[in-house]
C-alpha atoms as a PDB file:
ATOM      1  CA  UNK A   1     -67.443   5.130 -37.932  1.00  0.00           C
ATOM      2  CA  UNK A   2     -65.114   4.719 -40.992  1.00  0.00           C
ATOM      3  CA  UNK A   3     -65.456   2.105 -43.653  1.00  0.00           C
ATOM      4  CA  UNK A   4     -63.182   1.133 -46.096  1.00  0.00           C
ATOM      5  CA  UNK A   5     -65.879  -0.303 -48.605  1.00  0.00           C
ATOM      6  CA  UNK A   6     -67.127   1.256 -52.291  1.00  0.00           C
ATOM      7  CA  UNK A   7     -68.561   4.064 -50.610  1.00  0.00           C
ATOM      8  CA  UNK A   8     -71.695   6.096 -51.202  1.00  0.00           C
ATOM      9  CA  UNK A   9     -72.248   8.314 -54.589  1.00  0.00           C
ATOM     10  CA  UNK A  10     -72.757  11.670 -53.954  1.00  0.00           C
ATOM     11  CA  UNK A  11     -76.309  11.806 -54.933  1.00  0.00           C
ATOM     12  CA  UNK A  12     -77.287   9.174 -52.279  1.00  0.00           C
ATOM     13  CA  UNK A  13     -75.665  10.711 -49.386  1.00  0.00           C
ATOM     14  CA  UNK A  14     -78.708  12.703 -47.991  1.00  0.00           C
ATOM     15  CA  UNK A  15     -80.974   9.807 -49.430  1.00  0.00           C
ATOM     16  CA  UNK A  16     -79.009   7.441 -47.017  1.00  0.00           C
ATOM     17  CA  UNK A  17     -80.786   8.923 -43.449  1.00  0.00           C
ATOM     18  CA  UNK A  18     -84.465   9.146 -45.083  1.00  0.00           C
ATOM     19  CA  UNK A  19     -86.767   6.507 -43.966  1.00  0.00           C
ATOM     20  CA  UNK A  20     -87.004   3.166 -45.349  1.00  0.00           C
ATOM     21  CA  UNK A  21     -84.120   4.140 -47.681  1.00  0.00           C
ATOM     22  CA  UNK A  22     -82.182   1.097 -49.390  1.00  0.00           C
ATOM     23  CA  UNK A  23     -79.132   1.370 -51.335  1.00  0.00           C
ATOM     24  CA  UNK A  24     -79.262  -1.608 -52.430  1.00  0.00           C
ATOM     25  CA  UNK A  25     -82.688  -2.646 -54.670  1.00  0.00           C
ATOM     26  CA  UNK A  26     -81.846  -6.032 -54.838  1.00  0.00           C
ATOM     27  CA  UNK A  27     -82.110  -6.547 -50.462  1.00  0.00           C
ATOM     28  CA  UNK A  28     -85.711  -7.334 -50.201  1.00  0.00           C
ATOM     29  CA  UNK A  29     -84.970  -9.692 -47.257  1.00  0.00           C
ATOM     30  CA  UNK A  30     -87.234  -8.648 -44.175  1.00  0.00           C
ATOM     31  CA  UNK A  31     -84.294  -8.481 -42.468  1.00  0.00           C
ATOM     32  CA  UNK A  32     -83.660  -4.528 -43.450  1.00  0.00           C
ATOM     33  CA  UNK A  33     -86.039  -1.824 -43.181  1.00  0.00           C
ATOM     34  CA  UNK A  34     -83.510   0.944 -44.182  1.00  0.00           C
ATOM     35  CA  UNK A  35     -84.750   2.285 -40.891  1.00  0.00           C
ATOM     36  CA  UNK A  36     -81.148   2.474 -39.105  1.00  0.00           C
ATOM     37  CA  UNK A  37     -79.491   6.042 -39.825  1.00  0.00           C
ATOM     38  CA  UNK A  38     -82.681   7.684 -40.249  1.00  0.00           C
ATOM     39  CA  UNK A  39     -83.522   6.683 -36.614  1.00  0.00           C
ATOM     40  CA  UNK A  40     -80.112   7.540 -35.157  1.00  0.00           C
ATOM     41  CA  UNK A  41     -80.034  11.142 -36.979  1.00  0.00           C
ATOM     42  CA  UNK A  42     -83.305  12.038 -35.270  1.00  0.00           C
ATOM     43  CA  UNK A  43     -81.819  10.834 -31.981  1.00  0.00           C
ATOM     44  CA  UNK A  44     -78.948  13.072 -32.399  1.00  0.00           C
ATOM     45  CA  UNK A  45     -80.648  16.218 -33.583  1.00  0.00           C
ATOM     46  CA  UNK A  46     -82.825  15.734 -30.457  1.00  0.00           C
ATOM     47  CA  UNK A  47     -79.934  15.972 -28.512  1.00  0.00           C
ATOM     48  CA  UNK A  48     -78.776  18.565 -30.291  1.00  0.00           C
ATOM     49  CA  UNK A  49     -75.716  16.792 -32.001  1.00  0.00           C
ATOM     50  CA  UNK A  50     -75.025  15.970 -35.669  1.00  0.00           C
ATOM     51  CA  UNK A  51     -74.594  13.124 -37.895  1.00  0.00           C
ATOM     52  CA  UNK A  52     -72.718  13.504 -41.398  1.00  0.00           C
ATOM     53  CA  UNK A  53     -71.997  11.564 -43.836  1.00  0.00           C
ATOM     54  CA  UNK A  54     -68.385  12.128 -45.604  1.00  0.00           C
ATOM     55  CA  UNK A  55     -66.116  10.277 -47.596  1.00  0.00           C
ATOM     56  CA  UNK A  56     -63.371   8.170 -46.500  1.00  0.00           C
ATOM     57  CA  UNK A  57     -59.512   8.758 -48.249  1.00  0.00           C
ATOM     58  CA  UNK A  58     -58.674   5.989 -50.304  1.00  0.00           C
ATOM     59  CA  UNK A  59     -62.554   4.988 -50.516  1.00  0.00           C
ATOM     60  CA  UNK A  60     -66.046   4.038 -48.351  1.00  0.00           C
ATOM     61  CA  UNK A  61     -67.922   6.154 -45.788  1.00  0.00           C
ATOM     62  CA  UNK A  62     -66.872   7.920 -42.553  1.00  0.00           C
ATOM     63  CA  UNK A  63     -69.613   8.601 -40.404  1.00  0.00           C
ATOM     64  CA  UNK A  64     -69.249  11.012 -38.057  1.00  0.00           C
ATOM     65  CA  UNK A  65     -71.504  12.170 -34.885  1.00  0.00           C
ATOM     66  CA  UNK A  66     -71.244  15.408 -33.403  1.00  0.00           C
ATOM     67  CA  UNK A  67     -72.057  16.460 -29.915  1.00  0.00           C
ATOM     68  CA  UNK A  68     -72.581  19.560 -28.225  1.00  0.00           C
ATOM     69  CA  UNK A  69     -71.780  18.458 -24.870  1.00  0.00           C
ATOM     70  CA  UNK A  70     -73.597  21.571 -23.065  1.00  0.00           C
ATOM     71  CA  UNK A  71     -76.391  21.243 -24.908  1.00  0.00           C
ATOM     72  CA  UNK A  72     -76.781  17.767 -25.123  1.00  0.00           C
ATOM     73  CA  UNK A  73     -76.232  17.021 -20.878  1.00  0.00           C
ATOM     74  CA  UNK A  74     -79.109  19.650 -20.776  1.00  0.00           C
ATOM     75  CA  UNK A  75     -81.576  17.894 -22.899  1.00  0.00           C
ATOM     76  CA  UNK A  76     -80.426  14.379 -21.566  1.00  0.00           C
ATOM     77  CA  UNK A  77     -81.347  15.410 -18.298  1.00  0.00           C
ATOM     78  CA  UNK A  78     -84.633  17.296 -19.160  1.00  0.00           C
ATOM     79  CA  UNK A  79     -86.091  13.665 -20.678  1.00  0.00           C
ATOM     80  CA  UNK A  80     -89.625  12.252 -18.769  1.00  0.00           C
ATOM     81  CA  UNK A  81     -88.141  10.683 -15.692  1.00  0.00           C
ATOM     82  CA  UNK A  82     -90.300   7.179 -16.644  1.00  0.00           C
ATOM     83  CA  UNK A  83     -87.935   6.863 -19.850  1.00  0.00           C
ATOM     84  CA  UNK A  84     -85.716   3.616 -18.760  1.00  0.00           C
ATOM     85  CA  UNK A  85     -83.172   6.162 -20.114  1.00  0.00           C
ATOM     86  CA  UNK A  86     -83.408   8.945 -18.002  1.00  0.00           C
ATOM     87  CA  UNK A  87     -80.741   8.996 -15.320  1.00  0.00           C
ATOM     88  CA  UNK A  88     -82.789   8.987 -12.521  1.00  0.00           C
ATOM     89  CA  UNK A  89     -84.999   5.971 -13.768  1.00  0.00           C
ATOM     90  CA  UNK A  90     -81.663   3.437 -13.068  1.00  0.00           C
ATOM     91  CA  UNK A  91     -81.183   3.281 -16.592  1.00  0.00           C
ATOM     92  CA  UNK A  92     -77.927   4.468 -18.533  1.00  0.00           C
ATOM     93  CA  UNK A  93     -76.166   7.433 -16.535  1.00  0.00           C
END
């Protein structure tokens, strides 16, 4: 994902995927939990994959999610078969 936006300093990039994280102090809506990339990195290290954080030419964020397609097609299909995800439970194939 790339964003063209004021980007993120370099001392908040690993800050960014911890739990409950906010970049912004003044968002105290409880609309945001600063839950979002800290959830998606775990998915993708348990698949295996990657998620990094790098800058964007000309300014903002590029997101970027790596997969090890061996690896990960292993692990996808070695999840409990009652996860609705699992491709033998009709979920997502």
């Amino acid at each position: 994902m790339v964003d063209h936006g004021p980007g993120i300093p370099d001392g908040e990039k690993q800050a960014v995927f911890r739990r409950f994280y906010r970049a912004d102090p003044s968002r105290t809506d409880r609309r945001h939990f600063g839950l979002g990339l800290s959830i998606a990195r775990e998915l993708a290290g348990s698949l295996g994959a990657q998620l990094a954080l790098t800058d964007t030419p000309g300014g903002g964020a590029t997101f970027t999610l790596r997969l090890p397609l061996g690896k990960a097609r292993k692990k996808w299909h070695s999840l409990p078969q009652k996860n609705p995800f699992h491709p033998g439970a009709g979920g997502v194939d």
